[in-house]
N, C-alpha and C. Protein backbone atom coordinates (compact mmCIF):
# COMPACT_ATOMS: atom_id res chain seq x y z
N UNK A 1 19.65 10.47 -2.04
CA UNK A 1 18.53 10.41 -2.95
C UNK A 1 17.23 10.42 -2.13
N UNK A 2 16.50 11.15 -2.18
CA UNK A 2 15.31 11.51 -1.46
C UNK A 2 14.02 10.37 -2.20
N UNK A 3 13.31 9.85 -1.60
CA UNK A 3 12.38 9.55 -1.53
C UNK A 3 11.05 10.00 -2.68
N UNK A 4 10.80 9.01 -3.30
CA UNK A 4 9.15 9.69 -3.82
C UNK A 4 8.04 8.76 -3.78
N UNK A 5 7.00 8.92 -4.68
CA UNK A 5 5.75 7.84 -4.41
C UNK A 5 5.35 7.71 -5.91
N UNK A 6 4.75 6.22 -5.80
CA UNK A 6 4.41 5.80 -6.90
C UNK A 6 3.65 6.93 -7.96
N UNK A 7 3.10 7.36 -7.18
CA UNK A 7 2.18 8.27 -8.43
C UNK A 7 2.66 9.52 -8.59
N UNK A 8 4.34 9.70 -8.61
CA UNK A 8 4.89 10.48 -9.01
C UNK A 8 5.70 10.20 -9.94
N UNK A 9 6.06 8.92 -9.99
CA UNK A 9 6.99 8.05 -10.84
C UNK A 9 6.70 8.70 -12.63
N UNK A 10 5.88 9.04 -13.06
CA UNK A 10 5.74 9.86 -14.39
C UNK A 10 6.81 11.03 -14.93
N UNK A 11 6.78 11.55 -13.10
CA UNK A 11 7.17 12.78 -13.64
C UNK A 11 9.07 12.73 -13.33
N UNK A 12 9.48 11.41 -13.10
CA UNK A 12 10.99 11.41 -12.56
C UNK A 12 11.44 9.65 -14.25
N UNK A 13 11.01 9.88 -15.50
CA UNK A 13 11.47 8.78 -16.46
C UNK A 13 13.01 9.09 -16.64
N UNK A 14 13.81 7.97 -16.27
CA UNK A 14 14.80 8.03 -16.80
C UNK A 14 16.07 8.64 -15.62
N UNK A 15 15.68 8.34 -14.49
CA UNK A 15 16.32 9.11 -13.48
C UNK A 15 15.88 8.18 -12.24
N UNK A 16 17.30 7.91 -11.28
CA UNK A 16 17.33 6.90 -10.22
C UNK A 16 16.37 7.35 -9.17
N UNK A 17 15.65 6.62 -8.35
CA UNK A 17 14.75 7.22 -7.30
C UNK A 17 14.89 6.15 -6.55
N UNK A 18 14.29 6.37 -5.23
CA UNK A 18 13.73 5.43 -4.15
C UNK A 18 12.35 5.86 -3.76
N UNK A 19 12.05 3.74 -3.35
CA UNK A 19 10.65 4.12 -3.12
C UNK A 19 10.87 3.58 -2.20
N UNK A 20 9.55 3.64 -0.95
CA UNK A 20 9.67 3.12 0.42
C UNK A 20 7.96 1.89 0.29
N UNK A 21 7.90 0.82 0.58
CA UNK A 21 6.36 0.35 0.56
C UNK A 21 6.50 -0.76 0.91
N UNK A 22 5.34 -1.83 0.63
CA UNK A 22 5.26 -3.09 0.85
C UNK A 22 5.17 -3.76 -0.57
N UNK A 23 5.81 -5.20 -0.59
CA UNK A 23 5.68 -5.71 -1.95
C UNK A 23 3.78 -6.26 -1.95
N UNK A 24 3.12 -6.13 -2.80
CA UNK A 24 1.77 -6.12 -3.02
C UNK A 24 1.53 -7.94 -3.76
N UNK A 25 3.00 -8.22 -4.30
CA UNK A 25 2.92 -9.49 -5.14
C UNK A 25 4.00 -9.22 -5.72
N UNK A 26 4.76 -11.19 -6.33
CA UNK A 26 5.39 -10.91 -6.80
C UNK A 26 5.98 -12.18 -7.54
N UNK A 27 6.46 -12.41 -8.54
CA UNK A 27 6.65 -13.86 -9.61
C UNK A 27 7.86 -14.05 -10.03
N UNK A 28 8.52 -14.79 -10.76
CA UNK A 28 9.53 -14.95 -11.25
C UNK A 28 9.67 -15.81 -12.17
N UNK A 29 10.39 -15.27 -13.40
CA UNK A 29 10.46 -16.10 -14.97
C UNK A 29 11.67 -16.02 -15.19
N UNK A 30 12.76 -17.20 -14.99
CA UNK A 30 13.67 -17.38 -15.29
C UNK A 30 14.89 -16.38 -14.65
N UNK A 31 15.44 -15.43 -15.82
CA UNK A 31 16.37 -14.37 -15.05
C UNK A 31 15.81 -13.27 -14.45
N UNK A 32 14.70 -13.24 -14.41
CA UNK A 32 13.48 -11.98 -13.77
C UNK A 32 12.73 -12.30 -12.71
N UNK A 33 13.20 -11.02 -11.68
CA UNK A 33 11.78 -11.11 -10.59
C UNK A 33 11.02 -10.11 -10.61
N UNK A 34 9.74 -10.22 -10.23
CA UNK A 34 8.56 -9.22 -10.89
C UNK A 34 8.51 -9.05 -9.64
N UNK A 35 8.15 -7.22 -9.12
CA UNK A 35 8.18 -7.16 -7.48
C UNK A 35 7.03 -6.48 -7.99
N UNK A 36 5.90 -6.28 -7.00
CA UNK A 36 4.89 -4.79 -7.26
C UNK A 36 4.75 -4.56 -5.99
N UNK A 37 5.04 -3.02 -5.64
CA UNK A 37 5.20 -2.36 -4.93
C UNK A 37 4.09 -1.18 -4.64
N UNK A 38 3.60 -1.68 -3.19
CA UNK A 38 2.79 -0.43 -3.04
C UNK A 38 2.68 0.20 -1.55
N UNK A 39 2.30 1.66 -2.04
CA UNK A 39 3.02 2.56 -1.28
C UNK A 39 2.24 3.57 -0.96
N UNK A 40 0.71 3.15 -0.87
CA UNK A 40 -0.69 3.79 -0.02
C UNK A 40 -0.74 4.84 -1.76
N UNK A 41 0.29 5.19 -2.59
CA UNK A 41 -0.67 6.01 -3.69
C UNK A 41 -0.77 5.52 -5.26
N UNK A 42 -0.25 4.31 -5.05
CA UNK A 42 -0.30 2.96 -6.43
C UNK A 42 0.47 1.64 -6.28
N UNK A 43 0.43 1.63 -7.17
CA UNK A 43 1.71 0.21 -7.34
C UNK A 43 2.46 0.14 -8.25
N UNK A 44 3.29 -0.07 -8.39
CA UNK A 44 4.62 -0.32 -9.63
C UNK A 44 4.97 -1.52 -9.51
N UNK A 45 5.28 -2.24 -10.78
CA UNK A 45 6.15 -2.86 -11.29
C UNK A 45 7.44 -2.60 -11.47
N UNK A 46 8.51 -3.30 -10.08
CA UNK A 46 10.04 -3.26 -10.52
C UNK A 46 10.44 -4.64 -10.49
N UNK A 47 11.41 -4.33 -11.30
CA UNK A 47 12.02 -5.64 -12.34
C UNK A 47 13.51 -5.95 -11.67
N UNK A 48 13.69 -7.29 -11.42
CA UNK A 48 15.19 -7.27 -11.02
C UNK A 48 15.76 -8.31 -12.11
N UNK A 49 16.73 -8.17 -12.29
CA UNK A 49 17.65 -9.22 -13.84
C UNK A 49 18.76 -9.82 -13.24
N UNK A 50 18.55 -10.63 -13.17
CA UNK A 50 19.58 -11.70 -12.40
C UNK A 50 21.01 -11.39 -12.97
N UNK A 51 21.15 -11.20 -14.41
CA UNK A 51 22.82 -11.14 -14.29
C UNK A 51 23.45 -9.83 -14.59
N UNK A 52 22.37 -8.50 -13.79
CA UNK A 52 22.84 -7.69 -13.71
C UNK A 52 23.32 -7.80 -12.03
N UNK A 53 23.02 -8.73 -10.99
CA UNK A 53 23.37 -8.78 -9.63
C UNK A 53 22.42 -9.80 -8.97
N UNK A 54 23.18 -10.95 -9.36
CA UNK A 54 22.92 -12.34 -8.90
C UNK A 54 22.67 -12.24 -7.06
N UNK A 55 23.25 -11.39 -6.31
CA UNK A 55 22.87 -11.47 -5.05
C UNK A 55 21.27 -10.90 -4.74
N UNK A 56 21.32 -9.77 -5.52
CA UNK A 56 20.15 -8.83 -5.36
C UNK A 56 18.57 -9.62 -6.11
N UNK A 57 19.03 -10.53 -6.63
CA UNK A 57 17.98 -11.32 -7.66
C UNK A 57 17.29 -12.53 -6.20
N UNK A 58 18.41 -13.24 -5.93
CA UNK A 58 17.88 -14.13 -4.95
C UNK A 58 17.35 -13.37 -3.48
N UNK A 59 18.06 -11.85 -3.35
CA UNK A 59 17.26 -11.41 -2.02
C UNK A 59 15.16 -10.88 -2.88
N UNK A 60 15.65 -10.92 -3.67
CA UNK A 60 13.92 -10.59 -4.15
C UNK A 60 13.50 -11.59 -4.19
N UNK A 61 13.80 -12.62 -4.80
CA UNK A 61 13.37 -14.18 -5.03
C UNK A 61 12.72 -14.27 -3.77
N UNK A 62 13.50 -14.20 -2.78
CA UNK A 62 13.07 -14.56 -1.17
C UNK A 62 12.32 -14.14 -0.74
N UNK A 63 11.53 -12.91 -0.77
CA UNK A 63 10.77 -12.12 0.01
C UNK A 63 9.00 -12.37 -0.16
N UNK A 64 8.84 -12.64 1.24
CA UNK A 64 7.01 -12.83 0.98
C UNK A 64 6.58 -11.76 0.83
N UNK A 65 4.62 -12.15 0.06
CA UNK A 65 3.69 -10.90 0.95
C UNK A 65 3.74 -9.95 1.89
N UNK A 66 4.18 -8.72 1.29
CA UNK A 66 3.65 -7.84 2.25
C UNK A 66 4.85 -7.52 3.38
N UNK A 67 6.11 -7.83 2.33
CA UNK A 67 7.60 -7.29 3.18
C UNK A 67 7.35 -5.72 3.21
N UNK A 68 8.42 -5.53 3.73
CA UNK A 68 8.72 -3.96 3.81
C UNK A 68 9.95 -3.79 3.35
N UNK A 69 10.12 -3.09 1.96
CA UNK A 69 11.24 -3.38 1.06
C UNK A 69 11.35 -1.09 1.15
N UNK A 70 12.58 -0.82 0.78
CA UNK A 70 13.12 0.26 -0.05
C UNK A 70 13.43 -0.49 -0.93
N UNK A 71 13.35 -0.11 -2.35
CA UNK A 71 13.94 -0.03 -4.03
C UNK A 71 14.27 1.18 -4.18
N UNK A 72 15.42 1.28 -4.66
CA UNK A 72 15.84 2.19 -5.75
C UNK A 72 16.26 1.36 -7.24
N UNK A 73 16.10 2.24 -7.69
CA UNK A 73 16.35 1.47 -9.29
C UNK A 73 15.76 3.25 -10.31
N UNK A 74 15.87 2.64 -11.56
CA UNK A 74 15.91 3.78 -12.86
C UNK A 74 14.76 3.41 -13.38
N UNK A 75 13.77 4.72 -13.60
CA UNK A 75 12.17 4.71 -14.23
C UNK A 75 12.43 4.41 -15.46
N UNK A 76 11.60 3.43 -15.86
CA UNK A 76 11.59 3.85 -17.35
C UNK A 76 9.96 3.72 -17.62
N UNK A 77 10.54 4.49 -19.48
CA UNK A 77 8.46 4.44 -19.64
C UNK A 77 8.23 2.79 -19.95
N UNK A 78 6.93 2.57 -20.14
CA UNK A 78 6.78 1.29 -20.18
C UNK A 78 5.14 1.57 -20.23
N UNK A 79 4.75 1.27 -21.96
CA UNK A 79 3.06 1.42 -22.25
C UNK A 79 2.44 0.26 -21.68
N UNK A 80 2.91 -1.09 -21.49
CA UNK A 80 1.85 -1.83 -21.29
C UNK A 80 1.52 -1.97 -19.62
N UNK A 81 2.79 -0.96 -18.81
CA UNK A 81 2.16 -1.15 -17.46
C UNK A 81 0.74 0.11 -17.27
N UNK A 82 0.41 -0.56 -16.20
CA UNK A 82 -1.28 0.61 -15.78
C UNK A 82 -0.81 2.04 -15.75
N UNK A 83 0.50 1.77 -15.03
CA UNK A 83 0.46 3.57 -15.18
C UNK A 83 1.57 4.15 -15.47
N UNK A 84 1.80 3.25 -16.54
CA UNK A 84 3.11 3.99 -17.42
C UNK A 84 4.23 3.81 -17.71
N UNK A 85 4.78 3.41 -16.50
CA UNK A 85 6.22 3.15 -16.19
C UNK A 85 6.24 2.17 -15.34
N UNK A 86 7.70 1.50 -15.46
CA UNK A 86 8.07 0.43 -14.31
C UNK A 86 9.55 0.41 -13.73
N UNK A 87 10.27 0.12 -12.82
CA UNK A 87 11.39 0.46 -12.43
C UNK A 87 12.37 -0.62 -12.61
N UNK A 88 13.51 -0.49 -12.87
CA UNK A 88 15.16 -1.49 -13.27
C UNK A 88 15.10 -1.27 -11.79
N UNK A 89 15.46 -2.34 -10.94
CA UNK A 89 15.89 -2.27 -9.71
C UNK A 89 17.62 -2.28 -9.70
N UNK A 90 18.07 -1.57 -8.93
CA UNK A 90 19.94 -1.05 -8.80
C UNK A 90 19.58 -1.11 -7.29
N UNK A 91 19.03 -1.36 -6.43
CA UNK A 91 19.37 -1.71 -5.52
C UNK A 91 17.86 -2.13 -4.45
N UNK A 92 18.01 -2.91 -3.29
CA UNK A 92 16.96 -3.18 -2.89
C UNK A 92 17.29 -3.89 -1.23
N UNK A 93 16.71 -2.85 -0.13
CA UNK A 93 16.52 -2.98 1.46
C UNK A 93 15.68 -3.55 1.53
N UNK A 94 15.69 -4.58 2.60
CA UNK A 94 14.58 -5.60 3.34
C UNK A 94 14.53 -4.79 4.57
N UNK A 95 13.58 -4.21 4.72
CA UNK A 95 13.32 -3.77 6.33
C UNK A 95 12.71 -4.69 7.28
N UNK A 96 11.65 -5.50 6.67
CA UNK A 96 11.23 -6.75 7.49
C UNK A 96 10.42 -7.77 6.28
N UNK A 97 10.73 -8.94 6.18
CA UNK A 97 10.49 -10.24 5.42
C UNK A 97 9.15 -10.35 6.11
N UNK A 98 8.20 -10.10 5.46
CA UNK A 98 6.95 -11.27 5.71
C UNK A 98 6.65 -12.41 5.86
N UNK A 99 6.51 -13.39 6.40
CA UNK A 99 6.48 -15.06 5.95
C UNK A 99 4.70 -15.28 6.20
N UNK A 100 4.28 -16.05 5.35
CA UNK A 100 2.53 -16.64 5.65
C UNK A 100 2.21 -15.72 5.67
N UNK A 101 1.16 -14.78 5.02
CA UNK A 101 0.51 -13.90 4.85
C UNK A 101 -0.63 -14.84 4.57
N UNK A 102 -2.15 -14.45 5.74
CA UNK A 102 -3.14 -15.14 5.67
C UNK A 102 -4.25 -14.98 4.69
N UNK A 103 -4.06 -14.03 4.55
CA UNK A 103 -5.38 -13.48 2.91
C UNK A 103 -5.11 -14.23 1.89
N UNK A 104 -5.76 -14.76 1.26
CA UNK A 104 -5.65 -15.85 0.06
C UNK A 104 -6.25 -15.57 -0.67
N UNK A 105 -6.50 -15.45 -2.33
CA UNK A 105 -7.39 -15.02 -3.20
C UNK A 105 -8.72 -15.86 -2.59
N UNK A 106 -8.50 -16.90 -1.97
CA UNK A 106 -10.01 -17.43 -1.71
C UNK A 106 -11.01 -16.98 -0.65
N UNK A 107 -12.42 -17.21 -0.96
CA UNK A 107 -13.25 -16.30 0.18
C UNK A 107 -12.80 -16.91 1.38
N UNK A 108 -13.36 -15.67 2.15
CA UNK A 108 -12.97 -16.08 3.73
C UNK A 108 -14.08 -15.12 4.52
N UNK A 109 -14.33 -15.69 5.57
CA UNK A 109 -15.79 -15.44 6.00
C UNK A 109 -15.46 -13.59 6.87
N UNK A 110 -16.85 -12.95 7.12
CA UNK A 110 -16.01 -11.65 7.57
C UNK A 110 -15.73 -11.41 9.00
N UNK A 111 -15.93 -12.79 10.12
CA UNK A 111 -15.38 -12.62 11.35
C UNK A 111 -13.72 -13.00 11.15
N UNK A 112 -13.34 -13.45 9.88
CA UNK A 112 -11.54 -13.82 9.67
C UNK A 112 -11.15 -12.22 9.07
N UNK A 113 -11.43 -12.19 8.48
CA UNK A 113 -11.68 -10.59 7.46
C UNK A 113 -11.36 -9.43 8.69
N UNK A 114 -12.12 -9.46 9.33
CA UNK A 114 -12.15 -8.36 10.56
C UNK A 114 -11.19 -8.76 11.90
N UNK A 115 -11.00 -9.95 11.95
CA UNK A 115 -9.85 -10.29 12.84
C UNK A 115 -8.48 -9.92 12.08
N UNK A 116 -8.21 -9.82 11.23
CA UNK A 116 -7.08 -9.38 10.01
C UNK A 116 -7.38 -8.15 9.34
N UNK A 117 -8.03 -7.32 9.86
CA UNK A 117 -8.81 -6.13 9.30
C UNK A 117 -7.31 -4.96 9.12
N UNK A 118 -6.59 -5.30 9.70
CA UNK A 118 -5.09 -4.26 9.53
C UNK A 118 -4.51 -5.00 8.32
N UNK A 119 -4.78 -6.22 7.79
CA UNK A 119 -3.86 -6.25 6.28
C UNK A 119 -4.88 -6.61 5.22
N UNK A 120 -6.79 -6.69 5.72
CA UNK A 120 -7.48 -6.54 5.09
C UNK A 120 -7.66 -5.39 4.06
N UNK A 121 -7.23 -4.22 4.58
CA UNK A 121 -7.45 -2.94 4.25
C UNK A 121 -6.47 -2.53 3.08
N UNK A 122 -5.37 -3.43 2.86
CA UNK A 122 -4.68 -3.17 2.32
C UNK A 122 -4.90 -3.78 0.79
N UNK A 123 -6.09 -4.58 0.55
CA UNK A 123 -6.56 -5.58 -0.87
C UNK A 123 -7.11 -3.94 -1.41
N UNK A 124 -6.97 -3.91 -2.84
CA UNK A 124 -7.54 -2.81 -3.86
C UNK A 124 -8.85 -2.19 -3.46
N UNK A 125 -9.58 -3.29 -3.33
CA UNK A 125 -11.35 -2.78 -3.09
C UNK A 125 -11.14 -2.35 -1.53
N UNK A 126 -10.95 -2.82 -0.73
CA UNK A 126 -11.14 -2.15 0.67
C UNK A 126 -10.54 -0.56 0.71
N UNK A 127 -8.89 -1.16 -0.16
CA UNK A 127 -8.03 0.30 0.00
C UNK A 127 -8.96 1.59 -0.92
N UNK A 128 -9.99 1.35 -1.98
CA UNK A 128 -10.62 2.07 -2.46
C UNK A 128 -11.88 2.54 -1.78
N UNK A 129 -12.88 1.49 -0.99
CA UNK A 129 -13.50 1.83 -0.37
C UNK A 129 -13.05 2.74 0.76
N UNK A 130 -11.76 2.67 1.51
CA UNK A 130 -11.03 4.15 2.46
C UNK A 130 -11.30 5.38 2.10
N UNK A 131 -10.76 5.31 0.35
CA UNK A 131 -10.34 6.46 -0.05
C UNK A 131 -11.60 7.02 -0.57
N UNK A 132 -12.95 6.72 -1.28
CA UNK A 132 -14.01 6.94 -1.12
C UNK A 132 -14.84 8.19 0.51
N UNK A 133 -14.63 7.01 1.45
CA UNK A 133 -15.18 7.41 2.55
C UNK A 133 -14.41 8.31 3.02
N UNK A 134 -12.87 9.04 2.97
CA UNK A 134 -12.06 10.06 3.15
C UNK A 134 -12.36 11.05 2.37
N UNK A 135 -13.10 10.82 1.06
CA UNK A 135 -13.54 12.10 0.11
C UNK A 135 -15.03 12.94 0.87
N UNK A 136 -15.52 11.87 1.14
CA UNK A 136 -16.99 11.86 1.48
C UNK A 136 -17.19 12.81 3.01
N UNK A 137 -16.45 12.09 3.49
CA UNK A 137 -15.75 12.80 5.21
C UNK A 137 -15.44 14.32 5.12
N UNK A 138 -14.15 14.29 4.11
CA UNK A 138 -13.86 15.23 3.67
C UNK A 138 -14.76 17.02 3.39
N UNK A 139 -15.24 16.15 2.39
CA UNK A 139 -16.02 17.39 1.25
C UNK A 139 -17.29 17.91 2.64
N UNK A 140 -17.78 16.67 3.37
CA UNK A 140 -18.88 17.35 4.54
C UNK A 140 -18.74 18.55 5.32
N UNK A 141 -16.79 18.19 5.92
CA UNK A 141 -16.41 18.76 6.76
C UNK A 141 -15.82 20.21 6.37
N UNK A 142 -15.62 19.75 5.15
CA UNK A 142 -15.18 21.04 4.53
C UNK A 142 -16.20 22.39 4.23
N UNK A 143 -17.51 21.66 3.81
CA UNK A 143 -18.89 22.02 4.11
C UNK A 143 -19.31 22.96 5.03
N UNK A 144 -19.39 22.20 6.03
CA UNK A 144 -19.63 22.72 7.34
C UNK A 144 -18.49 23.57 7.98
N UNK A 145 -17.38 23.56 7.81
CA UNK A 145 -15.99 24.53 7.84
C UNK A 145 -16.55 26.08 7.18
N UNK A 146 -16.79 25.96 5.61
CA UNK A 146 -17.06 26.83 5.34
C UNK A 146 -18.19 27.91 5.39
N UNK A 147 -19.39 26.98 6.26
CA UNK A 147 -20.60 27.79 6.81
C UNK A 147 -20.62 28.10 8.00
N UNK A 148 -19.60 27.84 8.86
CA UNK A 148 -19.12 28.63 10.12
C UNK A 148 -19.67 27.49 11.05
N UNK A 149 -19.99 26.68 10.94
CA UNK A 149 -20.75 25.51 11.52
C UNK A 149 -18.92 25.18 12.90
N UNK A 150 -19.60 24.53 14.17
CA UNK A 150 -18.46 24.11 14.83
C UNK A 150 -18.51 22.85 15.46
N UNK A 151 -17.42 22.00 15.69
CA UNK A 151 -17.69 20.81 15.37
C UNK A 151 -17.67 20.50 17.23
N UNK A 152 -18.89 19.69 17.72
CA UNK A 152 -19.36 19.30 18.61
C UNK A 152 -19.23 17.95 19.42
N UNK A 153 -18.11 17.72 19.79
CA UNK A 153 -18.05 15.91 20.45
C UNK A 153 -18.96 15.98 21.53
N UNK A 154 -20.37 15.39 21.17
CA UNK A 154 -21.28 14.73 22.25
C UNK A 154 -20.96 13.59 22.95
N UNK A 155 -20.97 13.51 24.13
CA UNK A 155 -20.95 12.40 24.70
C UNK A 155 -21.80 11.02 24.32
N UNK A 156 -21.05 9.77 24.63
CA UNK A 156 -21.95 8.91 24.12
C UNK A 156 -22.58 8.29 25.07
N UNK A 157 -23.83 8.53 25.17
CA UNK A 157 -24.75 7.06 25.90
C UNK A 157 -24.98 5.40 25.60
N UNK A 158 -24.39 5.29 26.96
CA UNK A 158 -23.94 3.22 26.83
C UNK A 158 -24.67 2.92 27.66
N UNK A 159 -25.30 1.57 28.06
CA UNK A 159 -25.34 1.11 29.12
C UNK A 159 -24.48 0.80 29.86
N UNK A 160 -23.25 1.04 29.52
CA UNK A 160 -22.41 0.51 30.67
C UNK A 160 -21.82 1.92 31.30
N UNK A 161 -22.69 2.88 31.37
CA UNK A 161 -23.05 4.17 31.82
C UNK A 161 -22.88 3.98 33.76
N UNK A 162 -21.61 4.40 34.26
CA UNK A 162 -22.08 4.41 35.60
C UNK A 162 -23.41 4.63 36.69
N UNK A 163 -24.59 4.86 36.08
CA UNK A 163 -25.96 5.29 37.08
C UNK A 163 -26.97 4.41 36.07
N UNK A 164 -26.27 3.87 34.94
CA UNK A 164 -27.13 3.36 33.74
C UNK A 164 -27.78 4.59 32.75
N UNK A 165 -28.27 4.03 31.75
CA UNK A 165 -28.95 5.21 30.65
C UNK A 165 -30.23 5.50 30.59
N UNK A 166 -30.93 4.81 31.71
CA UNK A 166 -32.51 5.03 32.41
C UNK A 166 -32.61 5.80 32.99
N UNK A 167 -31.23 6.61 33.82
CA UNK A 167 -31.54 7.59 35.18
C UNK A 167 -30.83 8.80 34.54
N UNK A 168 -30.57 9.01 33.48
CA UNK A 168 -29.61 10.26 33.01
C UNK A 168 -30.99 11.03 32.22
């Protein structure tokens, strides 16, 4: 079974898939664990039911922030999720367990922010602010691509310039 991504999940209802990502969050009510899974092009909601596979219920139970899980499981539609659908989990790989994940819904100043800037990037607003500045990057370069323009790496001037940046 080959591989797909969240924001393809529309077009595969009703048919087994695997996804590859990190769990984004995740809760549990009784015989249900709520996983959300994301995978750099959304997030999904997959569902595990305890007495469809009591082993597979407690390996989700277990897993922190920001594991690195494969799911497979069966799409279904589902109106009240964001984007449509959510997945029956039928099966589920731990590639690596997270434990303590330091980002907390609470503020945190931006010399902690930028020391953690590799799982900073991964909260909604940052991951949107990326994808913003990749359009922006983008559409310039594409710009300048199409007016024959050629792209120029200037050297940079530092002071820590071997002769210094006074004598150049």
């Amino acid at each position: 079974m080959n591989q797909i991504y969240v924001n393809e999940l529309k077009n595969h209802i009703g048919a087994e898939v695997t996804l590859k990502g990190w769990l984004y969050n995740s809760r549990s009510s009784g015989k249900l664990v709520f996983l959300q899974l994301r995978d750099g092009t959304g997030i999904v909601q997959c569902v595990v039911f305890k007495p469809n596979d009591e082993e597979l219920f407690e390996r989700a139970k277990s897993l922190g922030q920001e594991s690195s899980i494969i799911v497979t499981g069966k799409v279904k539609e589902d109106t009240r999720s964001a984007i449509g659908v959510e997945l029956d989990v039928t099966g589920l790989e731990v590639i690596q367990n997270a434990s303590e994940y330091p980002i907390t819904p609470k503020e945190h100043g931006t010399e902690f922010l930028m020391d953690n800037r590799h799982l900073w990037i991964r909260s909604k607003k940052q991951h949107a602010v990326l994808k913003v500045r990749h359009t922006v990057v983008k559409a310039t370069r594409d710009f300048f691509d199409s007016n024959g323009f050629i792209l120029a790496d200037t050297p940079i001037f530092t002071p820590a310039a071997c002769e210094g940046t006074t004598t150049l």
